[in-house]
Protein backbone atom coordinates (compact mmCIF):
# COMPACT_ATOMS: atom_id res chain seq x y z
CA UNK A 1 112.03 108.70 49.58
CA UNK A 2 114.35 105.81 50.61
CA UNK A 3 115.39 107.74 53.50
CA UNK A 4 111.85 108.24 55.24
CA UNK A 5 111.39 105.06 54.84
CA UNK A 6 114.52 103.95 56.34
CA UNK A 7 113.82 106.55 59.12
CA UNK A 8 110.19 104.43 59.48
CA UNK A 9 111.73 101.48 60.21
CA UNK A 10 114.24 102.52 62.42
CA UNK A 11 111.69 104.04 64.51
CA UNK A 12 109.47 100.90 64.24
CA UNK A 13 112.11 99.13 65.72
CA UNK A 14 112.91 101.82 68.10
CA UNK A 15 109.24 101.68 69.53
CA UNK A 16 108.87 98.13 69.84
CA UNK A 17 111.78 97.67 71.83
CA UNK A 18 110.74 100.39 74.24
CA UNK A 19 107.79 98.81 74.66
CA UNK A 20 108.30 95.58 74.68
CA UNK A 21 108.82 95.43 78.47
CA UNK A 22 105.56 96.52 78.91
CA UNK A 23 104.09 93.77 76.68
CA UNK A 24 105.78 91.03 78.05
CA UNK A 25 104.38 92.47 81.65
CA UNK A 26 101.33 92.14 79.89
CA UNK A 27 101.66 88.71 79.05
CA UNK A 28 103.18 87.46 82.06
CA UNK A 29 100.28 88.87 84.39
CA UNK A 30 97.51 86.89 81.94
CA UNK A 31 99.17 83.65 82.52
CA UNK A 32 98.71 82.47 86.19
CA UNK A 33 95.69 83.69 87.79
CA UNK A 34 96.52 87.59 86.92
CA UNK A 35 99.61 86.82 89.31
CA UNK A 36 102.26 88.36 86.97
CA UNK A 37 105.04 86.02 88.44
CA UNK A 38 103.06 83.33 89.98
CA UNK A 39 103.20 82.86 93.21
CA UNK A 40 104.60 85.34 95.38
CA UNK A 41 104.88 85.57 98.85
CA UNK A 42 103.14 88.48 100.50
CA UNK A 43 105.57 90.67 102.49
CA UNK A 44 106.45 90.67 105.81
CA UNK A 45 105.18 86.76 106.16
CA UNK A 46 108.76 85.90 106.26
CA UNK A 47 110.89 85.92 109.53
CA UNK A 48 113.78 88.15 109.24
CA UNK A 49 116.52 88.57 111.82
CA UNK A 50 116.14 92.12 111.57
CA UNK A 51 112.72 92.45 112.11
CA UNK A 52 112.89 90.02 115.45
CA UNK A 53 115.70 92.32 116.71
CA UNK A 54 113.58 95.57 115.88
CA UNK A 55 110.71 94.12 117.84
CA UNK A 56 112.59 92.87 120.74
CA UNK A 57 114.18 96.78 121.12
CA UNK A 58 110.62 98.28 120.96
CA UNK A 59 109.42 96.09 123.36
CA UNK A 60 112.43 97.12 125.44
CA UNK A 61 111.98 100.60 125.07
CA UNK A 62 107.84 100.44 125.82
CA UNK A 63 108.65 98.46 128.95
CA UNK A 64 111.02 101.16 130.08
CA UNK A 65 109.53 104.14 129.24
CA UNK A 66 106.10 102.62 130.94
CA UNK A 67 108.19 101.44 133.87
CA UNK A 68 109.64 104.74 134.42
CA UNK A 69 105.69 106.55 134.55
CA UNK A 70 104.25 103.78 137.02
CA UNK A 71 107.26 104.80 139.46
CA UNK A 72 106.40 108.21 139.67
């Protein structure tokens, strides 16, 4: 008998830390107007070099690929 109930709290233990991720997810999303880590910036509001330098090379390539079917 000792041992189920040594198995039953092993496995209480066992459960609650598996799940306690999803509680404190829980928790955290309740707190600041169901933001779950406050504010937070939306993506792609940010300038990144990357994306500037992706832009300029598509506007590159539409202004030569247009260029080339005006000329003909």
């Amino acid at each position: 008998m000792g041992t189920v109930i040594e198995i039953f709290v092993v496995m209480l233990v066992v459960g609650a830390g598996a799940f306690a991720p999803l509680g404190y997810f829980i928790y955290k999303f309740g707190q600041k107007n169901s933001q779950p880590f406050g504010e937070t910036e939306p993506h792609g509001d940010s300038p990144s070099f990357v994306n500037e330098l992706v832009e300029k090379v598509i506007a590159l390539v539409k202004s030569k690929t247009s260029g080339s079917k005006s000329k003909s």
